[in-house]
Protein backbone atom coordinates (compact mmCIF):
# COMPACT_ATOMS: atom_id res chain seq x y z
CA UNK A 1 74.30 122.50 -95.69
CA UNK A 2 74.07 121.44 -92.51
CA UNK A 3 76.26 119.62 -89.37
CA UNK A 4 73.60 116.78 -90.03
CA UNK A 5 75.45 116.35 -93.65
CA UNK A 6 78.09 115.71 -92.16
CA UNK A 7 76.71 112.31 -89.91
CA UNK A 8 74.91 111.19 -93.41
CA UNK A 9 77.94 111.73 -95.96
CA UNK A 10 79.94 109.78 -93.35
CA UNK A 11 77.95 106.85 -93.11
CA UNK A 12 78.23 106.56 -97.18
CA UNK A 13 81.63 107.74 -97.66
CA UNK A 14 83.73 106.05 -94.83
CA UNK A 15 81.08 103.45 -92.94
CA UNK A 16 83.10 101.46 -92.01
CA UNK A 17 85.58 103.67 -89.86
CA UNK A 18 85.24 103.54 -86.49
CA UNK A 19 83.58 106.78 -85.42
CA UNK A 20 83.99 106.36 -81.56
CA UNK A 21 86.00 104.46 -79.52
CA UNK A 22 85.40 104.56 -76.36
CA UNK A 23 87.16 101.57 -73.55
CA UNK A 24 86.44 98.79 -75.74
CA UNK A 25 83.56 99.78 -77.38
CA UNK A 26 83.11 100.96 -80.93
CA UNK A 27 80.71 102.53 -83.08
CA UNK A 28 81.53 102.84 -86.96
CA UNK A 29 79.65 105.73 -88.78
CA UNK A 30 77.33 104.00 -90.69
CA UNK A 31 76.00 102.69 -86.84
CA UNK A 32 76.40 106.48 -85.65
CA UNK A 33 74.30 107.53 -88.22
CA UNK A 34 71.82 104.40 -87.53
CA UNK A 35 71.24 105.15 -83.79
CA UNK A 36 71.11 108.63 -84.39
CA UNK A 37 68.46 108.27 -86.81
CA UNK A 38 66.34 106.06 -83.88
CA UNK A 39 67.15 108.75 -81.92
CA UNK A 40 65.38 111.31 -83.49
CA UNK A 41 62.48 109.11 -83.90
CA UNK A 42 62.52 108.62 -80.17
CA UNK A 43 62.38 111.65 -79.30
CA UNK A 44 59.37 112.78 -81.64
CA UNK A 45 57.70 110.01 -80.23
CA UNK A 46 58.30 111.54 -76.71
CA UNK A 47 57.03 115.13 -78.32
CA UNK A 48 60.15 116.53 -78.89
CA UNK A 49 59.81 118.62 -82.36
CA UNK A 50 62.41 120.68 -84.04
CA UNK A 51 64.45 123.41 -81.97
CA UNK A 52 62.79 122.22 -79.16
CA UNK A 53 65.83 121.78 -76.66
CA UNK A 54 67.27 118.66 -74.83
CA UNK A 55 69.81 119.02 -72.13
CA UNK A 56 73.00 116.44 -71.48
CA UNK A 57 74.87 116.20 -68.55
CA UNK A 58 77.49 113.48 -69.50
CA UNK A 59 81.34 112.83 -69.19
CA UNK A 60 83.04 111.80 -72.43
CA UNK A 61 80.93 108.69 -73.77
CA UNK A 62 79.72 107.30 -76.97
CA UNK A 63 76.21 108.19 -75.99
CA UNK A 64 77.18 111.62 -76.10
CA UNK A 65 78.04 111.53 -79.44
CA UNK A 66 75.37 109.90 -80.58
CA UNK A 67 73.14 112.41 -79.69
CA UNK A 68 75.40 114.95 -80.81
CA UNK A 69 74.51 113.11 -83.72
CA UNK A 70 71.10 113.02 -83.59
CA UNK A 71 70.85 116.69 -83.15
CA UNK A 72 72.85 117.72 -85.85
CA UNK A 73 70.48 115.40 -88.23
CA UNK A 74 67.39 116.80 -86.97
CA UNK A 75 67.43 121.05 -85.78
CA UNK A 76 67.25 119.79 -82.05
CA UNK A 77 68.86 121.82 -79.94
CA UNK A 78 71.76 119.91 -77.90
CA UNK A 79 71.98 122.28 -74.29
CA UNK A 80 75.06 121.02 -72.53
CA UNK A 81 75.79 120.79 -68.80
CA UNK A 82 79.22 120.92 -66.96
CA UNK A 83 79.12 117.75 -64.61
CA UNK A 84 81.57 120.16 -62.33
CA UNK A 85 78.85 122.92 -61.25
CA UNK A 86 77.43 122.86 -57.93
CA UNK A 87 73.31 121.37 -57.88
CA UNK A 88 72.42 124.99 -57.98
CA UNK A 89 73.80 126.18 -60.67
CA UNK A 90 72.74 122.74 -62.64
CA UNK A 91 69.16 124.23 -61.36
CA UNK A 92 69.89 127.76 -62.65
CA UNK A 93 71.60 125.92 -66.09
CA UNK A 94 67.93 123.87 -66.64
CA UNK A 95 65.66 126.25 -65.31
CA UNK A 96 67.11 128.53 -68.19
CA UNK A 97 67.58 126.32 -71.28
CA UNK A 98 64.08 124.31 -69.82
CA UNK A 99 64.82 120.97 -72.11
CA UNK A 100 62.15 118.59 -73.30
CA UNK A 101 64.25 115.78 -72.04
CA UNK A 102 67.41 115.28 -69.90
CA UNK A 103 69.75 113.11 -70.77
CA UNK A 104 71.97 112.17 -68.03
CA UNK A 105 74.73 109.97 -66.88
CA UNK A 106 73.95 107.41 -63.97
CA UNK A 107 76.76 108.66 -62.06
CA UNK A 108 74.87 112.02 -61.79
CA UNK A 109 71.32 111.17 -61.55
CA UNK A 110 70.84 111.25 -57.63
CA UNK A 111 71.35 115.20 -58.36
CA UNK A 112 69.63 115.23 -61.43
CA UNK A 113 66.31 113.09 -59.81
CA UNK A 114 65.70 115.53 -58.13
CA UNK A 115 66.34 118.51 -59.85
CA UNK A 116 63.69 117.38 -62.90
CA UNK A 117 61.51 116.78 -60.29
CA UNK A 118 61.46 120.36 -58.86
CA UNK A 119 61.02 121.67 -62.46
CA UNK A 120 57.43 122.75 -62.90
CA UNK A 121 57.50 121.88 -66.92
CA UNK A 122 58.33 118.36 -65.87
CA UNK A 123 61.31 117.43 -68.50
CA UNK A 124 61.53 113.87 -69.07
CA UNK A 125 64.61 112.26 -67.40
CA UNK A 126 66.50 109.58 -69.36
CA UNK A 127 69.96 107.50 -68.06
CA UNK A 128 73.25 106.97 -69.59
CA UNK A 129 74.85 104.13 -68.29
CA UNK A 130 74.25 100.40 -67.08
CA UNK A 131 73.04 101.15 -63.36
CA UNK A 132 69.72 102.82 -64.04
CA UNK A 133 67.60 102.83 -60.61
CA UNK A 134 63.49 102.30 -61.08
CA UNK A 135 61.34 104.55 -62.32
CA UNK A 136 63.54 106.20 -64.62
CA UNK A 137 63.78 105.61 -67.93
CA UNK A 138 67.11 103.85 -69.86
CA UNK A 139 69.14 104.99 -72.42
CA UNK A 140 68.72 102.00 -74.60
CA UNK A 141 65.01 101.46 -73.69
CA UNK A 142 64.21 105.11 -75.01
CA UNK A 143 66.37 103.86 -78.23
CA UNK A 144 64.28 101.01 -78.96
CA UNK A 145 61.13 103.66 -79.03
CA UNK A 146 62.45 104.72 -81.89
CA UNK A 147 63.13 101.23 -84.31
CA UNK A 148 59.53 101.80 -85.25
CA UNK A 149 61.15 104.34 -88.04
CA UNK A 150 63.48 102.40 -90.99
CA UNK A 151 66.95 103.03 -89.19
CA UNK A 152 68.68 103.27 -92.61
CA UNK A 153 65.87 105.84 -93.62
CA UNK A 154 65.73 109.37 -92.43
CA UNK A 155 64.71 111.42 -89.29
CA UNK A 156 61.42 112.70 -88.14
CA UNK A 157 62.35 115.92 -89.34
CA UNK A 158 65.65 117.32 -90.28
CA UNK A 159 67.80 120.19 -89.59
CA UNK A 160 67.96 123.80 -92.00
CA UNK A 161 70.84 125.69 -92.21
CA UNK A 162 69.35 128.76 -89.97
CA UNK A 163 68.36 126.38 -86.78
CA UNK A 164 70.28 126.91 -83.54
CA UNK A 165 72.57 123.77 -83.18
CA UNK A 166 73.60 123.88 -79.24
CA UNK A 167 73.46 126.39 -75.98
CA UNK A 168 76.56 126.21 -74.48
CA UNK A 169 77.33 127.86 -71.48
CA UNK A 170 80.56 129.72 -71.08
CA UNK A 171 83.16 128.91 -68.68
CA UNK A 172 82.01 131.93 -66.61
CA UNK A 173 86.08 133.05 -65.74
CA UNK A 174 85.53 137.01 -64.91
CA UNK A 175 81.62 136.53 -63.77
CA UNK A 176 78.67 134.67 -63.97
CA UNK A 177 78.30 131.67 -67.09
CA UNK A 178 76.34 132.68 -70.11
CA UNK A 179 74.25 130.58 -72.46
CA UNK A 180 75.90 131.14 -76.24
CA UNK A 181 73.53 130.44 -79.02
CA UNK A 182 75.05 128.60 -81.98
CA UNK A 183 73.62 128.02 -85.09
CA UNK A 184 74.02 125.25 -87.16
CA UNK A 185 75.61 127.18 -90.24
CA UNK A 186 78.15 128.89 -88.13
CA UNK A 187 79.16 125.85 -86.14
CA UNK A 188 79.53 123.88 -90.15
CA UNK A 189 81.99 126.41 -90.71
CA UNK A 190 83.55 126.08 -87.80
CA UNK A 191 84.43 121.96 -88.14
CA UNK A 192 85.29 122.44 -91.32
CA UNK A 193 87.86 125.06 -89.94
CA UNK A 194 89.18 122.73 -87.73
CA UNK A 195 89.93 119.91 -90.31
CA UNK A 196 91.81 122.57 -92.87
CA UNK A 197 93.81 123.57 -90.16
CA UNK A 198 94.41 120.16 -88.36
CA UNK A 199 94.57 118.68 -91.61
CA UNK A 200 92.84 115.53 -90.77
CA UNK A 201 91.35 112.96 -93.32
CA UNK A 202 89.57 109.81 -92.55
CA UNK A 203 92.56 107.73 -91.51
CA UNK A 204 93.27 110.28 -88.63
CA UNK A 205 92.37 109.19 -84.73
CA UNK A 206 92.13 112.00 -82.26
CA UNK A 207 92.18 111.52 -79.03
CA UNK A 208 89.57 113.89 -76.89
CA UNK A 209 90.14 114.05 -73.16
CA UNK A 210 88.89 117.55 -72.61
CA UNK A 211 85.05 117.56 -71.73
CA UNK A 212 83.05 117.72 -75.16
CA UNK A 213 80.24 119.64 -73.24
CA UNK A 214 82.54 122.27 -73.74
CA UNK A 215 83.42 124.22 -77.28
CA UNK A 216 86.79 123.19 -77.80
CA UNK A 217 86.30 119.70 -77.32
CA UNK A 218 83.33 119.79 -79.32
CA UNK A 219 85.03 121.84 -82.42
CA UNK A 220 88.19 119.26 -82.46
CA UNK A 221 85.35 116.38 -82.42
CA UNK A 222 83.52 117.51 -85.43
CA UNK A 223 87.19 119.01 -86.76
CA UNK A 224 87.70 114.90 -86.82
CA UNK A 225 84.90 113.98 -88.24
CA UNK A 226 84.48 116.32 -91.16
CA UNK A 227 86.46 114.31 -93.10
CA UNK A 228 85.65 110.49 -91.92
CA UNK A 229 88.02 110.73 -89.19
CA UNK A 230 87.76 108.70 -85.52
CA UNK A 231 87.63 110.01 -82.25
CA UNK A 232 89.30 107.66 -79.33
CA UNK A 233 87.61 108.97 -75.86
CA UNK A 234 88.97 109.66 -72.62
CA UNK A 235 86.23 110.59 -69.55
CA UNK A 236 89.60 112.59 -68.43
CA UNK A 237 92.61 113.48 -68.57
CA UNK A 238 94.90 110.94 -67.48
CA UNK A 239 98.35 111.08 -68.95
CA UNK A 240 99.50 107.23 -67.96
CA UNK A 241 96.38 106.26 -69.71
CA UNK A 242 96.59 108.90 -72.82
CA UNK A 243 100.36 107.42 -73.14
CA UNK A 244 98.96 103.63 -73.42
CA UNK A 245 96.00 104.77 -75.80
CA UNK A 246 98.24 107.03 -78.23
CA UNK A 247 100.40 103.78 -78.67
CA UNK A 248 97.48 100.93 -78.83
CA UNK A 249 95.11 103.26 -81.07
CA UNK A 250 97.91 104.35 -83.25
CA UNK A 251 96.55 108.61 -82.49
CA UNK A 252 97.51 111.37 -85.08
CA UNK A 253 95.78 114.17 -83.66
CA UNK A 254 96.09 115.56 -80.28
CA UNK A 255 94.08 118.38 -78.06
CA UNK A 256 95.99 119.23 -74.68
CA UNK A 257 95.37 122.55 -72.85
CA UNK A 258 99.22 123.03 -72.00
CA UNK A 259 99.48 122.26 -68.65
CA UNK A 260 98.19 118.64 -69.70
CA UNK A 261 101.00 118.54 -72.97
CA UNK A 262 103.55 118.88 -69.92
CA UNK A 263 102.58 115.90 -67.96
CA UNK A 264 102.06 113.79 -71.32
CA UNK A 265 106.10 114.62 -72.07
CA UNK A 266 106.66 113.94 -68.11
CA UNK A 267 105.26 110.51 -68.82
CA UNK A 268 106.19 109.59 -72.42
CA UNK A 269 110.10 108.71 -71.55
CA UNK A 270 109.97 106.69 -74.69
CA UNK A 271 109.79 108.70 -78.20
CA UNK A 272 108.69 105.34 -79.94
CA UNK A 273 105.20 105.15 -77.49
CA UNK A 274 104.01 108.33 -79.42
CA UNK A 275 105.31 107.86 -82.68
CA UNK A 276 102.05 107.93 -84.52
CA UNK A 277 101.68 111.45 -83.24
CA UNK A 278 101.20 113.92 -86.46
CA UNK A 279 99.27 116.71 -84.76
CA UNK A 280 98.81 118.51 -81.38
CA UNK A 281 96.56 120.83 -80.78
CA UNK A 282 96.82 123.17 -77.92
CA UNK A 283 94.73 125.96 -76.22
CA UNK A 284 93.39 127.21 -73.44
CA UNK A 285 96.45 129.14 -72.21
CA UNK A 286 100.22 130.05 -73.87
CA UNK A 287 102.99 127.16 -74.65
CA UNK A 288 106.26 128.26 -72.41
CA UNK A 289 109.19 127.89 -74.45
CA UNK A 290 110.66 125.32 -72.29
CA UNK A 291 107.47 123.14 -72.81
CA UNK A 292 107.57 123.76 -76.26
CA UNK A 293 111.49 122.64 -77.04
CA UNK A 294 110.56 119.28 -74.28
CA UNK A 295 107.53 118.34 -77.14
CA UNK A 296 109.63 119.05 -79.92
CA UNK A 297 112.14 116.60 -78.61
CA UNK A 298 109.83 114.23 -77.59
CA UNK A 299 107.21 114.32 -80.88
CA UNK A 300 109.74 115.55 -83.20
CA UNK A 301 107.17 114.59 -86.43
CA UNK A 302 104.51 116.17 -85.05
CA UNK A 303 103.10 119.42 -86.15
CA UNK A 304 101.63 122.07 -83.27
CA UNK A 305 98.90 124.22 -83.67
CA UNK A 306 98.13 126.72 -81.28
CA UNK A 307 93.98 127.77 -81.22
CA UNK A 308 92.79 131.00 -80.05
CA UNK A 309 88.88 131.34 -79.16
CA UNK A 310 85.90 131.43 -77.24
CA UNK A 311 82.60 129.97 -76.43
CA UNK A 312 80.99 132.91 -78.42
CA UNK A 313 83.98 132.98 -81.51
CA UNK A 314 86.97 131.16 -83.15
CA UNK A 315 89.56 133.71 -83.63
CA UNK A 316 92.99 132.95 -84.93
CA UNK A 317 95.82 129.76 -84.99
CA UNK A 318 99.64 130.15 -84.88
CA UNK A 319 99.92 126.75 -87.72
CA UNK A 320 103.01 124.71 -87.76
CA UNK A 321 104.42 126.07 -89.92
CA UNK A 322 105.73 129.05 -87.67
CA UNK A 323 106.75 126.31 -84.68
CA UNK A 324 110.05 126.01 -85.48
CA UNK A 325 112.45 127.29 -82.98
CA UNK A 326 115.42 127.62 -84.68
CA UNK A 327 114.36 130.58 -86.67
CA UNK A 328 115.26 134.00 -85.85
CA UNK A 329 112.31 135.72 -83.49
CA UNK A 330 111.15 132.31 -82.70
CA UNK A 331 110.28 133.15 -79.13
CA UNK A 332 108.44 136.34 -80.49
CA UNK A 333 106.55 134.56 -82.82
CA UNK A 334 105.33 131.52 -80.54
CA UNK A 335 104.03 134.12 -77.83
CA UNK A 336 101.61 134.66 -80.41
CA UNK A 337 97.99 133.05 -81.42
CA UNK A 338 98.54 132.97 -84.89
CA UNK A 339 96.32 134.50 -87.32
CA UNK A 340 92.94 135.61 -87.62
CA UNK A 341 91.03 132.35 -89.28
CA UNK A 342 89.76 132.92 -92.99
CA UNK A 343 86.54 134.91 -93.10
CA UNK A 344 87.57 136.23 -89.80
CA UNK A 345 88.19 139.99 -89.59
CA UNK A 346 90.20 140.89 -85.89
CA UNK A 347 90.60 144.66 -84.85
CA UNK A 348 92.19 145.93 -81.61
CA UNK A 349 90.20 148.48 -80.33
CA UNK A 350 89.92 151.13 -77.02
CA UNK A 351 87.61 151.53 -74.55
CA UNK A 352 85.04 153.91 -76.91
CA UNK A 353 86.11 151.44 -80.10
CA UNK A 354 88.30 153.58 -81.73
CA UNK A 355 91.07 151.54 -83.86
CA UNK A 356 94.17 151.19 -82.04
CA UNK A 357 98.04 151.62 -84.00
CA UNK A 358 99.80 148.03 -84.82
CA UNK A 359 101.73 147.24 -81.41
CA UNK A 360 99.32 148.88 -79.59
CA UNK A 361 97.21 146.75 -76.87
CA UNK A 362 93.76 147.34 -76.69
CA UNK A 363 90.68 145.26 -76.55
CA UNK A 364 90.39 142.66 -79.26
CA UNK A 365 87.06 142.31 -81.14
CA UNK A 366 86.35 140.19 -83.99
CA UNK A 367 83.73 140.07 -87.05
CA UNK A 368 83.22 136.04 -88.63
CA UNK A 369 81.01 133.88 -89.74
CA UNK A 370 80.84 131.75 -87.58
CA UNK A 371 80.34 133.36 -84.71
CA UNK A 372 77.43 133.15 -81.99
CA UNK A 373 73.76 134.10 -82.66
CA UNK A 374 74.24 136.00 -79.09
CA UNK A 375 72.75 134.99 -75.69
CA UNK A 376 70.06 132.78 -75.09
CA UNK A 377 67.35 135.13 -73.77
CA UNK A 378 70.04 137.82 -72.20
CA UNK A 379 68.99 140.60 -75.08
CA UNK A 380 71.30 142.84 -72.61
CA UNK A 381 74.47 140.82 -72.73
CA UNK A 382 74.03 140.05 -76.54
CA UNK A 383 74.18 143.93 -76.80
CA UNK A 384 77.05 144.47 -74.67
CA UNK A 385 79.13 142.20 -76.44
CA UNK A 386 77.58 142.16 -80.13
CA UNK A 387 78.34 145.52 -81.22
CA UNK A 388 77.61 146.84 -84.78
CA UNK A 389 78.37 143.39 -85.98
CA UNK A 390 81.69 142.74 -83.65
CA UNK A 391 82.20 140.44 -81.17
CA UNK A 392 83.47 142.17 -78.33
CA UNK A 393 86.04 139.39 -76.61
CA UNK A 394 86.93 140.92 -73.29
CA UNK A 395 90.78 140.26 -74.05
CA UNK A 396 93.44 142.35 -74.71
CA UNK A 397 95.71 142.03 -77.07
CA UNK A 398 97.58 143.50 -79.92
CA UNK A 399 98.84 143.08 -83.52
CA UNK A 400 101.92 143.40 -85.28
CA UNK A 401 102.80 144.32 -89.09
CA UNK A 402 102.84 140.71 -90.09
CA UNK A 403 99.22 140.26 -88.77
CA UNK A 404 100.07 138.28 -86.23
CA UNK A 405 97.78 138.22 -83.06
CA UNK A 406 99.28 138.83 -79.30
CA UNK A 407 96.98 137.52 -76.51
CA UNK A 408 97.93 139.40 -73.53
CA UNK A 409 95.16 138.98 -71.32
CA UNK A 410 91.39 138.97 -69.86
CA UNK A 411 90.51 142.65 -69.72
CA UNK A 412 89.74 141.73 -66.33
CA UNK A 413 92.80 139.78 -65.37
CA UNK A 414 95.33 142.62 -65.55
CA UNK A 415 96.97 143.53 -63.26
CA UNK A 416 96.98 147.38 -62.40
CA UNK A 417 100.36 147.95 -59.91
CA UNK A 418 101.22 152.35 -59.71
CA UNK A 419 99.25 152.76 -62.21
CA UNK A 420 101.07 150.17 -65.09
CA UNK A 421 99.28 147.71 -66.44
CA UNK A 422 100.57 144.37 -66.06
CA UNK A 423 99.79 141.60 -68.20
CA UNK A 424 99.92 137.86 -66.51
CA UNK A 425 100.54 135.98 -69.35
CA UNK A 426 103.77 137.60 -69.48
CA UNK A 427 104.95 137.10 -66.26
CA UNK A 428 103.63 133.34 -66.00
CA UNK A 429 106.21 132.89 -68.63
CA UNK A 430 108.90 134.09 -67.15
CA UNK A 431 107.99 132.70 -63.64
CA UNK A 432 107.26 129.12 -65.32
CA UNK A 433 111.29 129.35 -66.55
CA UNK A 434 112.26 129.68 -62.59
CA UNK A 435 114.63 126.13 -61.47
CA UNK A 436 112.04 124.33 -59.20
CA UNK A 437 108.90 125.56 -60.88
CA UNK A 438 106.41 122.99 -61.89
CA UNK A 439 103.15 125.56 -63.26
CA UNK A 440 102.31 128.70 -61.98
CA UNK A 441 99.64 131.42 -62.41
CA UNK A 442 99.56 134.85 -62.09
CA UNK A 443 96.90 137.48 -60.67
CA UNK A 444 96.92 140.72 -58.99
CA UNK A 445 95.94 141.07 -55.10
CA UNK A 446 95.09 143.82 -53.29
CA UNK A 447 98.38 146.39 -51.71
CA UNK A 448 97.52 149.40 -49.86
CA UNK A 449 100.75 151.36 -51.65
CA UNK A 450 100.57 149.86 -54.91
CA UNK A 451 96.66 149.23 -55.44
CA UNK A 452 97.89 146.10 -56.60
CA UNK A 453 100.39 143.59 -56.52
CA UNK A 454 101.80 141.24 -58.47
CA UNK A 455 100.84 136.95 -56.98
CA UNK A 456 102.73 134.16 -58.64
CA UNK A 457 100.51 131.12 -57.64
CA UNK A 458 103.39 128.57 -57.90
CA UNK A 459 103.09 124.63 -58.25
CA UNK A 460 106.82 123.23 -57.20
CA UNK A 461 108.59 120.60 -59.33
CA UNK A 462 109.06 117.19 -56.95
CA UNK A 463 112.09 117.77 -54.58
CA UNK A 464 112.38 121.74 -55.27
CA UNK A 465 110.84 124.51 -53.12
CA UNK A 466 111.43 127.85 -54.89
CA UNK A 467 111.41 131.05 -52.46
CA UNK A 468 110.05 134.36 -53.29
CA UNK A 469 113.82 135.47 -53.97
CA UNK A 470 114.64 133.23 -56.33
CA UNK A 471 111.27 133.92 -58.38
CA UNK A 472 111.99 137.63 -58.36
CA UNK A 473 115.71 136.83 -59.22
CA UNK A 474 114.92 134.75 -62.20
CA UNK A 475 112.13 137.35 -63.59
CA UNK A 476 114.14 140.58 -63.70
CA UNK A 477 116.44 139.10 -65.68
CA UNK A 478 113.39 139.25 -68.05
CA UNK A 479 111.25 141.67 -67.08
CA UNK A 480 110.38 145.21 -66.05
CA UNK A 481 111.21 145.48 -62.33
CA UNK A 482 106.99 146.73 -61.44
CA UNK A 483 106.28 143.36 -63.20
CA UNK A 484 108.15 141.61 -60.93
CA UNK A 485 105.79 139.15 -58.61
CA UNK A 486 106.09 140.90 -54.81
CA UNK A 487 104.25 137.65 -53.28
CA UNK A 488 104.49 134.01 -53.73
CA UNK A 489 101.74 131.50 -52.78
CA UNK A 490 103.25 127.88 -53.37
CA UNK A 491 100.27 125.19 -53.57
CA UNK A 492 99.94 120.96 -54.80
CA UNK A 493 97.78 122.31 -57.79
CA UNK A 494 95.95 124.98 -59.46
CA UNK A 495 92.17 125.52 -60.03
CA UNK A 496 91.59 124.34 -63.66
CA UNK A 497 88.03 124.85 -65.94
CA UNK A 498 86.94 121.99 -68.34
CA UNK A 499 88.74 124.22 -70.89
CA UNK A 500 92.18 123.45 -69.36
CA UNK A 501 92.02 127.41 -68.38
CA UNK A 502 93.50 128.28 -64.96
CA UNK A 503 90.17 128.97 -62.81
CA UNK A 504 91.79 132.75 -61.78
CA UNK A 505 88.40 133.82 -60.36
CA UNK A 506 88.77 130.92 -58.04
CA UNK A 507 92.38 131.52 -57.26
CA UNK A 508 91.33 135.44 -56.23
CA UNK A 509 88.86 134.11 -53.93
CA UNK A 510 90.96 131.57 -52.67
CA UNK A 511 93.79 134.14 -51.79
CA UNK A 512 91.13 136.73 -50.51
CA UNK A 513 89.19 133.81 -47.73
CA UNK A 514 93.21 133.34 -47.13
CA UNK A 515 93.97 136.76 -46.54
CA UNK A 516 90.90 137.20 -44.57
């Protein structure tokens, strides 16, 4: 079976449901399955075979998941691009992937013009969006090359189980991006995970603000529609606007990194606005306690699941079922990410891969499924990371005797102060329960006595200003005193990927050129 199964079992089963909604526009799956279809036979007529590649560079929009669509149906290869990199590394991002065509919002095509250009395989260059200058070619132009193929009738050529599904490039937080090769069985398994644990059927709307270029967005999506559900799009996060939709579109399903979940609850003052909410998903970075208890309050029918994963493998979920606070070791429990996913096998391991004691942290690596294929043409990446059949993550973490799963940190995020290892997670937690503290992040910077020292990166709640004091107060009443932060950097916001993930690489550099 393939993802394309998915788009054709939909369009029989449930095609009437609204697939998409996007503003006010709609598109049921029967019609997904319809333009996808014309798609396909668009692009053949342009050349484009199986696994030959096509690249996207799109916010959230319908047309995005209608080639989503068409991809899954026929063993093309979807290559996405982040709309936030910098022309060069779009340049690096084609030059490496080196799509047949490039499909690409209007807002972006001044870049994009002239990138294509510059390419010497010459990639055709096709527009999303209603403001398409001359000489380029439209999105619903190329469709219609396609209506000379039955739209109810099948593609060109359709997708096998063993074709590579997307490229996706990783969010690149310790070092340069890499290109993950997914296949289109693993990334079947990986929906279908989803749905089982969001538990979502076809009368389920999930609203998806995060960037579906990127894996998390995309999993939830086809989580969503596994089962006939609907998917209501934001281009981004806004939380006045996600407020409005979750009470107009009636939403079930939720996917907030948690920074985002707070300023939902700041804006929600009204439990009835969010009623409908059954399910929120959240990732990217740990729930604070105090966040946690606010969304409880304000969603108290809703049921959280916390994801754990990467572009290369989906690990573990804490399901919500272990959410509840009033049970004893609650606050133990929820500082967890759950456990490992069926057909997912997770080991803590040292630095030569020896298996490390329960409690013990070490490096977590993981053996599934579903994970990636390895790196598209990197053969010496794939074999640092893909090790006798395990994925080598780059966090550390640990287990307990339950099985439950500890995410401590990026290997290279902690935070070495006299020779301790600090882990930031940790101590974001018990900075973010500081009076006056809005979000925070935590990373090590350079001391001459210490090697390094601990940085809380603090964002102030309106009308506070927290001091260095009353930060290191409030965390040794938690802490370790050498976990303690010994600097405090107060700034409007922090760096964030499309992944909701604090952009710590960023934040170094940013403190560094400060320093400097």
């Amino acid at each position: 079976m393939t993802l394309g199964d998915i788009v054709t079992d939909n369009a029989v089963r449930f095609p009437d449901v609204v697939a998409y909604r996007h503003g006010h526009r709609t598109i049921t799956h029967a019609q997904l399955r319809d333009r996808a279809v014309r798609l396909v036979s668009a692009m053949a007529a342009a050349g484009v075979k199986r696994q030959d590649r096509i690249a996207v560079l799109s916010r959230n929009s319908i047309e995005f998941g209608e080639l989503n669509a068409a991809t899954q149906l026929s063993g093309i290869i979807m290559a996405t691009i982040n709309f936030r990199l910098s022309p060069t590394e779009m340049d690096d991002a084609l030059h490496r992937v080196a799509p047949s065509i490039v499909f690409c919002a209007d807002e972006f095509l001044p870049v994009m013009a002239d990138l294509v250009a510059a390419m010497p395989s010459g990639p055709m260059l096709v527009a999303i969006g209603g403001d398409t200058p001359p000489g380029i070619t439209d999105y619903e132009q190329f469709l219609e090359a396609g209506l000379g193929t039955d739209p109810s009738g099948e593609p060109e050529f359709v997708a096998r189980p063993d074709d590579i599904a997307y490229l996706l490039f990783t969010s690149g937080t310790t070092g340069a991006s890499k290109c993950c090769i997914l296949g289109q069985r693993e990334m079947r398994r990986v929906v279908f995970t989803m749905n089982n644990e969001m538990r979502c059927g076809s009368a389920d709307r999930g609203l998806i603000n995060m960037p579906v270029f990127h894996v998390g967005a995309l999993a939830i999506v086809g989580g969503l529609h596994a089962r006939g559900g609907t998917v209501v799009l934001q281009q981004q996060f806004d939380p006045a606007d996600a407020v409005r939709l979750i009470a107009s579109e009636r939403i079930t399903v939720l996917h907030l990194a948690p920074v985002m979940l707070r300023a939902l609850l700041d804006e929600a003052s009204d439990r009835v606005v969010v009623e409908s909410v059954r399910t929120v998903v959240y990732s990217a970075a740990p729930m604070t306690t105090a966040i946690l208890r606010r969304a409880l309050t304000v969603l108290p029918d809703a049921g959280f699941l916390n994801l754990y994963g990467q572009t290369e493998v989906i690990v573990s979920g804490l399901p919500r079922e272990l959410h509840a606070l009033d049970e004893p070791n609650a606050a133990e429990r929820l500082s967890s990410v759950g456990f490992p996913f069926p057909d997912t096998r997770v080991r803590v391991v040292d630095a030569d891969g020896g298996v490390l004691p329960i409690g013990q942290a070490g490096e977590i690596v993981v053996q599934s499924d579903s994970m990636f294929r390895g790196y598209w043409e990197d053969e010496a990446a794939t074999q640092a990371t893909l090790r006798d059949g395990w994925c080598r993550t780059g966090d550390m973490g640990r287990l307990d005797g339950r099985g439950l799963l500890y995410l401590m940190d990026r290997k290279k995020d902690v935070i070495i102060s006299g020779g301790e290892n600090i882990y930031s997670p940790e101590v974001e937690d018990a900075v973010s329960a500081v009076d006056g503290v809005a979000a925070c992040a935590v990373v090590g910077v350079p001391d001459d006595r210490w090697g390094e020292a601990v940085c809380a990166v603090v964002v102030a709640r309106s009308g506070a200003s927290p001091t260095l004091e009353t930060v290191q107060e409030g965390v040794r009443q938690r802490l370790a005193r050498y976990k303690v932060p010994r600097r405090l950097v107060l700034v409007t916001d922090l760096p964030v990927l499309a992944s909701g993930k604090v952009d710590k690489k960023r934040l170094r550099a940013d403190l560094q050129a400060t320093a400097g």
